[in-house]
N, C-alpha and C. Protein backbone atom coordinates (compact mmCIF):
# COMPACT_ATOMS: atom_id res chain seq x y z
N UNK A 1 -3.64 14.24 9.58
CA UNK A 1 -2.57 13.27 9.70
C UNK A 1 -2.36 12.59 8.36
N UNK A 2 -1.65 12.27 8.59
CA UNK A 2 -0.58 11.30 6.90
C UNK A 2 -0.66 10.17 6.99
N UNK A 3 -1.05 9.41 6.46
CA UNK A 3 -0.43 7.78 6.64
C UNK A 3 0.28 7.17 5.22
N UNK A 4 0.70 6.42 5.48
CA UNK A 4 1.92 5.68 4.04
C UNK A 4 0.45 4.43 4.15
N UNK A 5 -0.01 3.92 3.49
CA UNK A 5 -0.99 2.64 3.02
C UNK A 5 -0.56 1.93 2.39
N UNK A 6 0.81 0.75 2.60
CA UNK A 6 0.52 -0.24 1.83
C UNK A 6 -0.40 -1.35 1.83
N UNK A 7 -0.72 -1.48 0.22
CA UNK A 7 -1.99 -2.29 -0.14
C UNK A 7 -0.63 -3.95 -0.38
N UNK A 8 -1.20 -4.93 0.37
CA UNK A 8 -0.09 -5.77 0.01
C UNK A 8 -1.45 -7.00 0.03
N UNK A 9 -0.97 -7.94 -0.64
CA UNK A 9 -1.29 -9.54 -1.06
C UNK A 9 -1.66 -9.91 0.17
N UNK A 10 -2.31 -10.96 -0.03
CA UNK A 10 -2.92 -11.65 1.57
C UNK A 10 -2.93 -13.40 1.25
N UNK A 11 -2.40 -14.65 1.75
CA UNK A 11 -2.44 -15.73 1.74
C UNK A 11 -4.13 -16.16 1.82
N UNK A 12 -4.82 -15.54 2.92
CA UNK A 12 -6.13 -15.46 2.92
C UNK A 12 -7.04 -14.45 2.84
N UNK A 13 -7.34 -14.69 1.85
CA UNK A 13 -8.41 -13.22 1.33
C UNK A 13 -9.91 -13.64 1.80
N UNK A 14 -10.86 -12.62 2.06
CA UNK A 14 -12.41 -12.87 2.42
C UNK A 14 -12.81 -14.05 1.95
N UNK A 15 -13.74 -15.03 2.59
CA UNK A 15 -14.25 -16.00 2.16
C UNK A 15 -15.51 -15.12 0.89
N UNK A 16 -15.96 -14.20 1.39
CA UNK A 16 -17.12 -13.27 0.67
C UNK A 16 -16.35 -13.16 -0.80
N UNK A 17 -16.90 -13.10 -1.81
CA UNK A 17 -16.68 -12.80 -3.42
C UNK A 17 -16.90 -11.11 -2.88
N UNK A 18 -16.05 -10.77 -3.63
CA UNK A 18 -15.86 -9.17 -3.74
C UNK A 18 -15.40 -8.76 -5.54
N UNK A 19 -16.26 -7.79 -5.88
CA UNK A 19 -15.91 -7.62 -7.67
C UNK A 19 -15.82 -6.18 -7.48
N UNK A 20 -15.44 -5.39 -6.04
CA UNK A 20 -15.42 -3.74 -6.03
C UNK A 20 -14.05 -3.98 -6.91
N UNK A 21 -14.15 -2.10 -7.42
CA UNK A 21 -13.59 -1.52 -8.18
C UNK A 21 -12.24 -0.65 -7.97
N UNK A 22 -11.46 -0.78 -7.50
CA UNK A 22 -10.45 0.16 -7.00
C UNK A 22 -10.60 1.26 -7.24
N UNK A 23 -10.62 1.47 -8.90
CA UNK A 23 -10.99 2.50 -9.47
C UNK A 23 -11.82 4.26 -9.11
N UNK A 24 -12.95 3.04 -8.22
CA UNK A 24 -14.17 3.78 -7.50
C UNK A 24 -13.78 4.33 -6.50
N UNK A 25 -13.27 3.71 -5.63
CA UNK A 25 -12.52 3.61 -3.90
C UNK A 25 -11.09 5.13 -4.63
N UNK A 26 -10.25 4.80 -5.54
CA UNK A 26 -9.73 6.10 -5.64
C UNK A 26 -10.22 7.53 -6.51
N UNK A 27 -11.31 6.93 -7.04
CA UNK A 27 -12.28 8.40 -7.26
C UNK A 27 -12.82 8.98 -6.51
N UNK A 28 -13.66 8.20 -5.60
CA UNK A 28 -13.88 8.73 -4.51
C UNK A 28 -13.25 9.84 -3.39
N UNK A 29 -11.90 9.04 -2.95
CA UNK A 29 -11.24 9.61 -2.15
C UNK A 29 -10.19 10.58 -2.33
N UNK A 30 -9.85 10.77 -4.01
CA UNK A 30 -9.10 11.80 -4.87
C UNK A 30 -9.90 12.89 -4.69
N UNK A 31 -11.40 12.55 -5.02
CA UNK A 31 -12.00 14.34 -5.28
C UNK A 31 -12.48 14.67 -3.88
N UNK A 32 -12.20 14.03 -2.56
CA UNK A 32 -12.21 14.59 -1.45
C UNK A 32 -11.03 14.89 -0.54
N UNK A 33 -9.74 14.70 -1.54
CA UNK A 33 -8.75 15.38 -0.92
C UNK A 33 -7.93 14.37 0.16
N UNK A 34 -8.56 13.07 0.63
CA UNK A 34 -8.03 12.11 1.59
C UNK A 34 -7.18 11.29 0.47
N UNK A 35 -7.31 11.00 -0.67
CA UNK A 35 -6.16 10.12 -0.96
C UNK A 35 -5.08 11.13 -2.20
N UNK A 36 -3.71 11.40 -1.31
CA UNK A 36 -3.01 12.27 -2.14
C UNK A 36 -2.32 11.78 -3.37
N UNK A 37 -1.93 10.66 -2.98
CA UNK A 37 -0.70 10.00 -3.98
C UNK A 37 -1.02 8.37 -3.81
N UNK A 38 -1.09 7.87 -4.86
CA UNK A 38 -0.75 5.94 -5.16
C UNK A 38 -0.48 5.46 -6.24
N UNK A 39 -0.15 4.11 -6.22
CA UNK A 39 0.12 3.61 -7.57
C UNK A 39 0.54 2.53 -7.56
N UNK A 40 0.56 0.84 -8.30
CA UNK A 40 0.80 -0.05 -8.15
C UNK A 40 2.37 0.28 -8.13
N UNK A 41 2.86 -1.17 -7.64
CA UNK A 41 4.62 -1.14 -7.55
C UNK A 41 5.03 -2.46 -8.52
N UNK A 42 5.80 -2.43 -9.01
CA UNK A 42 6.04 -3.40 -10.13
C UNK A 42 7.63 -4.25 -9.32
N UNK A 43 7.10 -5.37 -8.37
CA UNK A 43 8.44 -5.92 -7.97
C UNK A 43 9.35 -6.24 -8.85
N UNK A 44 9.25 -6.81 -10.38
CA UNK A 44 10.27 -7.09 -11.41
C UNK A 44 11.37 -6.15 -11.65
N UNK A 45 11.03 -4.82 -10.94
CA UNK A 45 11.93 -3.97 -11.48
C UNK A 45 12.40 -2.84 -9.88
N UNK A 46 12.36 -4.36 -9.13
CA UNK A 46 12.74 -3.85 -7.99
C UNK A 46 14.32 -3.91 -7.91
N UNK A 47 15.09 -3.00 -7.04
CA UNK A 47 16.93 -2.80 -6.79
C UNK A 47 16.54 -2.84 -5.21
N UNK A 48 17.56 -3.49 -4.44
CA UNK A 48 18.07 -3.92 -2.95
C UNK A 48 19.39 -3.16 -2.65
N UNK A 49 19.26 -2.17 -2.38
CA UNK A 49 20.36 -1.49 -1.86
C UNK A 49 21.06 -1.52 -0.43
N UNK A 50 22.14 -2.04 -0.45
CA UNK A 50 23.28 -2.48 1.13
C UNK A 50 24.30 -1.79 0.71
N UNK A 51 25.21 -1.12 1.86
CA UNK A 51 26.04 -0.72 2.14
C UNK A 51 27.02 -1.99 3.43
N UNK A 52 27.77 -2.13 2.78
CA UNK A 52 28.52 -3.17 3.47
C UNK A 52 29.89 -3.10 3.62
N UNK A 53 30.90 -2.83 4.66
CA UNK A 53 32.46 -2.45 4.49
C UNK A 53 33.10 -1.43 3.57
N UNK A 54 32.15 -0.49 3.37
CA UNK A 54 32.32 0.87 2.51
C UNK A 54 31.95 0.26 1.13
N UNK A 55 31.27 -0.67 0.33
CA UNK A 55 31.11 -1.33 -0.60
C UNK A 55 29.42 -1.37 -0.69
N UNK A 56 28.93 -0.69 -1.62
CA UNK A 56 27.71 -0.70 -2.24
C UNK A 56 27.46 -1.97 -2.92
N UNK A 57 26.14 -2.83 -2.24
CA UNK A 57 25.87 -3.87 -3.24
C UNK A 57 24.33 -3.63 -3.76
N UNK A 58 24.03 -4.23 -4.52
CA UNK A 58 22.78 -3.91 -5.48
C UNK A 58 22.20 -5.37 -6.09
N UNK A 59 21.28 -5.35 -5.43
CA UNK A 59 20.84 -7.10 -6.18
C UNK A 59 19.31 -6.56 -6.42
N UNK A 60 18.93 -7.30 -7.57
CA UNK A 60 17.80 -6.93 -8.44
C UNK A 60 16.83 -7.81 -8.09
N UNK A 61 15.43 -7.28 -7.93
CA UNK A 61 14.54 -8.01 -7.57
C UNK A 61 14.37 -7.30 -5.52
N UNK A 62 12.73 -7.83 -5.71
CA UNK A 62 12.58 -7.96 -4.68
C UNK A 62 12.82 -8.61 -2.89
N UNK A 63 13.05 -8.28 -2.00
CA UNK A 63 13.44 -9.33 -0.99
C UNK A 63 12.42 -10.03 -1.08
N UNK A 64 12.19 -11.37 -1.37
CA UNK A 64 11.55 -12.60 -0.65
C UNK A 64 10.51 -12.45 0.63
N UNK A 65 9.63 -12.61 0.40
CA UNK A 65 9.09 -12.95 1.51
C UNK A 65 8.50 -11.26 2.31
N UNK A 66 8.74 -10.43 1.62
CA UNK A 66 8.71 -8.62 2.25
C UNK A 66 8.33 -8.19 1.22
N UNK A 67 8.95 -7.72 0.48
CA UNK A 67 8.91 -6.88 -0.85
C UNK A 67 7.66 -7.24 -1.98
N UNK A 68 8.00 -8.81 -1.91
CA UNK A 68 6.98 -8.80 -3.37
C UNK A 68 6.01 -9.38 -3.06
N UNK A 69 5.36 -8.87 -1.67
CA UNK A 69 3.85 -9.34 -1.31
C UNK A 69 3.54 -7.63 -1.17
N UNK A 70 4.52 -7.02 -1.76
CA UNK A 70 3.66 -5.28 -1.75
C UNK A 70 3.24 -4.92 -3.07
N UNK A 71 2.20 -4.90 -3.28
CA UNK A 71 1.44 -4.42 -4.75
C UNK A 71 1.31 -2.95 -5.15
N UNK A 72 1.14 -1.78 -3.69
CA UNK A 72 1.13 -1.20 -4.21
C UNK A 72 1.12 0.03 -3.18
N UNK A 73 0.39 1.29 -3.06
CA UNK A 73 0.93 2.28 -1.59
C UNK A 73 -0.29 3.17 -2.42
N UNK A 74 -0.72 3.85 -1.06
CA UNK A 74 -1.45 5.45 -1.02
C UNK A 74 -0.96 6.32 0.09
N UNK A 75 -1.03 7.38 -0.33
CA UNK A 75 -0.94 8.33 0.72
C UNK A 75 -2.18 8.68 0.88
N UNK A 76 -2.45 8.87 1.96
CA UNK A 76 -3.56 9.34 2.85
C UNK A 76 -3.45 10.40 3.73
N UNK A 77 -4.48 11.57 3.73
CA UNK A 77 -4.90 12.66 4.67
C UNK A 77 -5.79 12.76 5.22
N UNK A 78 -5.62 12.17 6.43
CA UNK A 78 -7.49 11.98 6.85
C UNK A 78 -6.99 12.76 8.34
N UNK A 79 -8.37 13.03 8.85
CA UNK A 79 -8.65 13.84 10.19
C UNK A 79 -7.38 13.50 11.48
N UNK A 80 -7.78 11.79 11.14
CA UNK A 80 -7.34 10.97 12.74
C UNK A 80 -7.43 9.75 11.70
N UNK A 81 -6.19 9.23 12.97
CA UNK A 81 -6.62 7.49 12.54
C UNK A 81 -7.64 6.94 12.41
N UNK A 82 -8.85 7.02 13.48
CA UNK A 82 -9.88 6.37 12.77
C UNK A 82 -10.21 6.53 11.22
N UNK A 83 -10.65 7.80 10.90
CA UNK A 83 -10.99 8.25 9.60
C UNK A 83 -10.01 7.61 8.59
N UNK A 84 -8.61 7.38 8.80
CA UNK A 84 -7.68 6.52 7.93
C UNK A 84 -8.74 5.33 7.88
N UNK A 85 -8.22 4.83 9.17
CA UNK A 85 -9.39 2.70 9.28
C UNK A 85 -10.03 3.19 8.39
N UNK A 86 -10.84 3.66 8.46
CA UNK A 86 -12.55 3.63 7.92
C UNK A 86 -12.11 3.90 5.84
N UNK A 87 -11.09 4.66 6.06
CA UNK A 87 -10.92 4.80 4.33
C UNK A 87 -10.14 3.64 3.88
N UNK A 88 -9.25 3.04 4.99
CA UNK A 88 -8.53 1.74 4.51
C UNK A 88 -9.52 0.57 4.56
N UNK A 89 -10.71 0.36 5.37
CA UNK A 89 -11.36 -0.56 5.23
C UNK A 89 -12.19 -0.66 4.27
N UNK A 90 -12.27 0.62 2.98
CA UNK A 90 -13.21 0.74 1.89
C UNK A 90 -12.59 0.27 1.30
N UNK A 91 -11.59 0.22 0.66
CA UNK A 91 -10.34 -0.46 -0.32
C UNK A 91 -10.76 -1.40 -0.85
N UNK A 92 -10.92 -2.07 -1.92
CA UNK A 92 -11.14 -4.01 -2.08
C UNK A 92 -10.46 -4.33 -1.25
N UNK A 93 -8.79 -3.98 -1.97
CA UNK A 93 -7.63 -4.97 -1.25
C UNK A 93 -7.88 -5.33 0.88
N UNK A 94 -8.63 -4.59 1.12
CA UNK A 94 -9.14 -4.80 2.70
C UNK A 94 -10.00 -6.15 2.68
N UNK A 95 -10.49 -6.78 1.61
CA UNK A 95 -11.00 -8.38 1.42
C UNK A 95 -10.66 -8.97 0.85
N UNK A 96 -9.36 -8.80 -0.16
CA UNK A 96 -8.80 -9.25 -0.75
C UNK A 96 -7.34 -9.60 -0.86
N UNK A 97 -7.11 -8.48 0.61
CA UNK A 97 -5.24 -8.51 0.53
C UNK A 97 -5.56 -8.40 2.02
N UNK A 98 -4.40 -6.97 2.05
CA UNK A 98 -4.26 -6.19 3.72
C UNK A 98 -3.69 -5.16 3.36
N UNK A 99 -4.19 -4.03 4.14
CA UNK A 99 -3.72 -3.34 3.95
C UNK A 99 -3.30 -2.60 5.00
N UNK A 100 -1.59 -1.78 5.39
CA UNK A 100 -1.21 -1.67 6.47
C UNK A 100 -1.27 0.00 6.79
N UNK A 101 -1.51 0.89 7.70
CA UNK A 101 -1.09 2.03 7.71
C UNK A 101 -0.10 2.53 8.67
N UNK A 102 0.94 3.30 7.96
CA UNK A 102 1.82 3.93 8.61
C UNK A 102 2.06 5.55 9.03
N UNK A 103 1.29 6.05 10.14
CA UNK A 103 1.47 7.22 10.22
C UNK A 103 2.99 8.35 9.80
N UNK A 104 2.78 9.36 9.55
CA UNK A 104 4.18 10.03 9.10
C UNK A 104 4.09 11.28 9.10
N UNK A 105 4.53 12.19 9.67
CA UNK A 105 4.89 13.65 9.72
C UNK A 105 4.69 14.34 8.38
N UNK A 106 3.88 15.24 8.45
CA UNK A 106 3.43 16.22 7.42
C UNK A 106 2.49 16.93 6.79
């Protein structure tokens, strides 16, 4: 199974001090084939695309309050959902943010 992982910001992060490494968490899971694709997302250089009365509008920047509490995304290939949990709960951002998974065809 597939999941979309966004790694997003958290108002309350672990009371626990955490100094893991992301780094580690995607070496790990690169040379075993469960994490396919990630990469931080840079909201500054986010575009909002609407279609409105046949009229394309485009406003720059992130939506408020959605958008720029997302830092960043993995793709994931794991067995079953559990096996996702268990690789999303290795993450820092799992004590430091949240991180959400979205299953997806493929």
């Amino acid at each position: 199974m597939r999941f979309m992982m966004f790694v997003m910001a958290d108002a309350q992060p672990d009371d626990v001090a955490d100094d893991s490494d992301v780094d580690v968490w995607v070496d790990e899971h690169d040379a075993a084939g469960e994490r396919l694709l990630g990469d931080i997302l840079d909201p500054s250089s986010a575009k909002v695309v609407r279609v409105r009365n046949g009229e394309r509008l485009v406003t720059d920047g992130a939506v408020p309050g959605v958008t720029d509490s997302i830092w960043g995304f993995d793709i994931i290939d794991a067995d079953d959902v559990d096996r996702a949990l268990e690789i999303a709960a290795g993450h820092p951002m799992a004590r430091n943010g949240r991180l959400e998974l979205r299953p997806f065809p493929g």
